[in-house]
Every structure is written in structure tokens, then in C-alpha cells.
C-alpha atoms as a PDB file:
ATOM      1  CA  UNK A   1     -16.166  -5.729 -15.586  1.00  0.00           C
ATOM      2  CA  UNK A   2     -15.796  -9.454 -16.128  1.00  0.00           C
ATOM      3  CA  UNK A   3     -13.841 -11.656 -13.688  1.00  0.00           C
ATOM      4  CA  UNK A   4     -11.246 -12.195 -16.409  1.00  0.00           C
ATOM      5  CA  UNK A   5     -10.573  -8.406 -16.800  1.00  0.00           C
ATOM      6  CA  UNK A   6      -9.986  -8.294 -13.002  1.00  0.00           C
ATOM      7  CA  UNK A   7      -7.708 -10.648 -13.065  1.00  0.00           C
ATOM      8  CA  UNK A   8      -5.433  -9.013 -15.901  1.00  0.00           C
ATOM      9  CA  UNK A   9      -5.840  -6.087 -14.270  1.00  0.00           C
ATOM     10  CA  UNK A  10      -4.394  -7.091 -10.583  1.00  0.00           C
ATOM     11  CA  UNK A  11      -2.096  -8.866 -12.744  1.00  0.00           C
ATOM     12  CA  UNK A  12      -0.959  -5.334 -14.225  1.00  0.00           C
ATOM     13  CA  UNK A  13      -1.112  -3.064 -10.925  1.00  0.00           C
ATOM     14  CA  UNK A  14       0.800  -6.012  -8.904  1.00  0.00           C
ATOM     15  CA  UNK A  15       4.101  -5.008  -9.821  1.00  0.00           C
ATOM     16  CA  UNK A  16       7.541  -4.207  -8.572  1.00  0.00           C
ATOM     17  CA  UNK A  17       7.103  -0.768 -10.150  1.00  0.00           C
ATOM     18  CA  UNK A  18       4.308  -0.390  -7.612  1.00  0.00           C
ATOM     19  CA  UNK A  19       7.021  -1.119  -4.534  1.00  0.00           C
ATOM     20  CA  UNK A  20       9.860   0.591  -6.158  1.00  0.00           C
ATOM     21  CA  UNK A  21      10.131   4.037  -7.549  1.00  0.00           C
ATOM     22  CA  UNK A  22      12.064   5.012 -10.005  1.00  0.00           C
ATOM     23  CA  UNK A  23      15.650   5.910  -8.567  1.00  0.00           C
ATOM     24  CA  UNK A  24      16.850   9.692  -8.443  1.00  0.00           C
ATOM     25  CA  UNK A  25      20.389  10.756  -8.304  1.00  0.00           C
ATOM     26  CA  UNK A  26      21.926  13.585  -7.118  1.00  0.00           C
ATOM     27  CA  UNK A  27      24.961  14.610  -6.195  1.00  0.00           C
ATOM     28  CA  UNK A  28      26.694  11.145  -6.494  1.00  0.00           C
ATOM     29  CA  UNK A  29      23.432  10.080  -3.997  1.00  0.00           C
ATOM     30  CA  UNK A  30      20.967   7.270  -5.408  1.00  0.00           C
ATOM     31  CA  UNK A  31      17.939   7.505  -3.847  1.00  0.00           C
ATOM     32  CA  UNK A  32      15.121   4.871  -4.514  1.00  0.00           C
ATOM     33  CA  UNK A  33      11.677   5.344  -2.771  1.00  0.00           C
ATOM     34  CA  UNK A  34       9.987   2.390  -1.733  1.00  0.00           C
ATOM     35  CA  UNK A  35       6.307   1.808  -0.641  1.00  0.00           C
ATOM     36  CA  UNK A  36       3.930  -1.114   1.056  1.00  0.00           C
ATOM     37  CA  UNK A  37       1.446  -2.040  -1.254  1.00  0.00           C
ATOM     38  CA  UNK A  38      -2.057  -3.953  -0.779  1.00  0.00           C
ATOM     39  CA  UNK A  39      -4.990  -4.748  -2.702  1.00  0.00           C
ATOM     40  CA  UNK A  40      -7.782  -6.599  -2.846  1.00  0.00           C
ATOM     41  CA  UNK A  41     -10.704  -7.553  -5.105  1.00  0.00           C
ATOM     42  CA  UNK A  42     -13.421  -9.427  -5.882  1.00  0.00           C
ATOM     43  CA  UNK A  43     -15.922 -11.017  -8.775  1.00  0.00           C
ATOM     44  CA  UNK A  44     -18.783 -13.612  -9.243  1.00  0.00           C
ATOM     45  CA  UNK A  45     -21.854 -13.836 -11.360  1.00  0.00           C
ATOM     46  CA  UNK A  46     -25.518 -14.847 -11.333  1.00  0.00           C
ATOM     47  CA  UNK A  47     -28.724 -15.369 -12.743  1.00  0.00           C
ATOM     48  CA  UNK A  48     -32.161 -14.660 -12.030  1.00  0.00           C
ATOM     49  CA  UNK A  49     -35.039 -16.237 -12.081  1.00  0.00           C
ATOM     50  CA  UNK A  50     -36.613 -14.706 -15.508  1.00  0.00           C
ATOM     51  CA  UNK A  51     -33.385 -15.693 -16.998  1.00  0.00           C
ATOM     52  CA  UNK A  52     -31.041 -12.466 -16.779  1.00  0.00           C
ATOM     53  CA  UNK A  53     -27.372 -12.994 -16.282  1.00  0.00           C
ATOM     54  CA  UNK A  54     -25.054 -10.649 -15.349  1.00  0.00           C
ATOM     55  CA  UNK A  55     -21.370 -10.805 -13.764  1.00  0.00           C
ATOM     56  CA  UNK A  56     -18.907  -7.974 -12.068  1.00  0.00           C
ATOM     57  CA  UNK A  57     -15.820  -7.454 -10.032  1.00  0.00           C
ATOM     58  CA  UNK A  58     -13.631  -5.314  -8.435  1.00  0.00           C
ATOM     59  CA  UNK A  59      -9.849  -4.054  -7.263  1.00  0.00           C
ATOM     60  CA  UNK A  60      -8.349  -1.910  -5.658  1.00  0.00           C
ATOM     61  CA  UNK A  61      -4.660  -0.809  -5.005  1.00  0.00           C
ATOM     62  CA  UNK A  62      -3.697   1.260  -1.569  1.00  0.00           C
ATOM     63  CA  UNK A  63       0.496   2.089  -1.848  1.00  0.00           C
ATOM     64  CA  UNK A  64       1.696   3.791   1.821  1.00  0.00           C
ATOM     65  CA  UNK A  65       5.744   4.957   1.560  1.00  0.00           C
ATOM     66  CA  UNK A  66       7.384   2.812   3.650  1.00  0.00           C
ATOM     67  CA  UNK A  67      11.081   4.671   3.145  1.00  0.00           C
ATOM     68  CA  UNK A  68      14.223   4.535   0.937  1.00  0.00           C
ATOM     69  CA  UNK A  69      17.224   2.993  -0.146  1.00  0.00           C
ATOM     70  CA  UNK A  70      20.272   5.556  -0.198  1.00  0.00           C
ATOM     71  CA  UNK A  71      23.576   4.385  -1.950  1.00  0.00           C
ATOM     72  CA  UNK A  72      26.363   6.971  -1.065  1.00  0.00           C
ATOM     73  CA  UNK A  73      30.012   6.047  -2.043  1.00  0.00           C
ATOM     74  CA  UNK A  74      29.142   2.471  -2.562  1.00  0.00           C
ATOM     75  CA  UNK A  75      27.265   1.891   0.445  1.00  0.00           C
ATOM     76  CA  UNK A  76      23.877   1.357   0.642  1.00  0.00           C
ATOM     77  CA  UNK A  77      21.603   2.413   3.993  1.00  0.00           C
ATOM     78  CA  UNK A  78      17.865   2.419   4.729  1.00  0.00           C
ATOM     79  CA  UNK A  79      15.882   5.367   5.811  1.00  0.00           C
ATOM     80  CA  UNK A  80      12.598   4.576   7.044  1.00  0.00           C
ATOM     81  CA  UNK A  81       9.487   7.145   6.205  1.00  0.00           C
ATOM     82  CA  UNK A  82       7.940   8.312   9.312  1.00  0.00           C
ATOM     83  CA  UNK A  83       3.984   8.529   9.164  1.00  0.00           C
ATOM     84  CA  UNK A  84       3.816  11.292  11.939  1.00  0.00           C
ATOM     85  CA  UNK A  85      -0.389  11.490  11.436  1.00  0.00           C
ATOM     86  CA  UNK A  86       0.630   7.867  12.590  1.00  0.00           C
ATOM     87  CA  UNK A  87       2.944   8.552  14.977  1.00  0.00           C
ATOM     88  CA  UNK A  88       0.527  11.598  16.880  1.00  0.00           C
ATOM     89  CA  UNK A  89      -2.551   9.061  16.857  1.00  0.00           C
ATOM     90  CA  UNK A  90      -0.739   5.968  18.719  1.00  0.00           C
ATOM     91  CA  UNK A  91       0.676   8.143  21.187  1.00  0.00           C
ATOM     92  CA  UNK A  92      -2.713  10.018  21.510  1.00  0.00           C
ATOM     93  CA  UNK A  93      -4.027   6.208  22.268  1.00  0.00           C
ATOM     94  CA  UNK A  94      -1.310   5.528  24.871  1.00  0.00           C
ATOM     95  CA  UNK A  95      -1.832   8.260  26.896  1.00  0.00           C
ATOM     96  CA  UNK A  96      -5.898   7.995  26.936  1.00  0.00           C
ATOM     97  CA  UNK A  97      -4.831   4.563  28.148  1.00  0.00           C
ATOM     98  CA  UNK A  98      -2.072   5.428  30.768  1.00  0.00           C
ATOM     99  CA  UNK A  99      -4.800   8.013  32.076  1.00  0.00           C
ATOM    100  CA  UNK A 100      -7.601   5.619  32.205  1.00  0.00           C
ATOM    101  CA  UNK A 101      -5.840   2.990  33.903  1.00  0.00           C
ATOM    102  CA  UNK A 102      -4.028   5.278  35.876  1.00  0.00           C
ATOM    103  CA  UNK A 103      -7.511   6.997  37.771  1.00  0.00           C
ATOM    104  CA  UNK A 104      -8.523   3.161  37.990  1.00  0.00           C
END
């Protein structure tokens, strides 16, 4: 993939669409999902020696859910996604480290 083509296609996956689903409604409740997204990439080209050229490059696109908007009789309120794989591994940390310190 050429540099160029990279480039139109972080252009294309770096998006609002990409942060915000779609909204559902039910009920009279809007809910619309949103998510943390991060990417990164890379490109370059080169030549040998005997004359070859070539060139390349690369993206990618990680999207976590980060919560969602709810609007319920005109109000609008945030409800944050909890990540309990997370969650279970920093308090897994904190007590390895309370226990450590706490024999010390």
C-alpha cells in the first residue's frame, strides 16, 4: 500500500461515526453509544542497491466504549461504560502492592 492510500484511508476511518454510534430510541429514551478511538500508522520507501524500489505503510484503528449519552424528557445525562476486566486487574495490582509493601 502506497503512503498516499494510507493517508486516504486514516482520512476515512478518522471519523465522528467512529466516536459516535448511531442513536437508538426506545420508549421516548435516546440512547447514543460513544467510544475512545486511537490509531496509528506508518509508511516510507526505499531502494536498493541493484536498483529495486519498493514503498509500504500501515494503520490501524482500536475503538474501546467509553459510555453513553441518554436524553430522557429533555434532559440529557452521561453513563459511563465500566471495563470490569479493567476494573478486576487494577484492583488485582493494588492489593499485590498493599501486600508487598505491607510484609516490608
Amino acid at each position: 500500500m502506497k503512503p498516499t492510500e494510507v493517508l486516504t484511508t486514516v482520512k476515512d476511518s478518522m471519523t465522528a461515526r467512529r466516536v459516535y454510534a448511531e442513536p437508538i430510541e426506545r420508549d421516548g429514551v435516546v440512547v447514543i453509544p460513544a467510544a475512545r478511538v486511537s490509531g496509528g500508522g506508518g509508511g516510507g520507501s526505499g531502494t536498493e542497491t541493484d536498483g529495486r524500489e519498493g514503498s509500504g505503510g500501515g494503520f490501524a484503528v482500536s475503538a474501546k466504549p467509553v459510555g453513553a449519552y441518554v436524553i430522557k424528557a429533555g434532559r440529557v445525562s452521561w453513563r459511563p461504560a465500566v471495563d470490569v476486566n479493567r476494573l478486576i486487574t487494577v484492583l488485582g495490582v493494588v492489593a499485590v502492592a498493599a501486600l508487598v509493601t505491607r510484609s516490608r
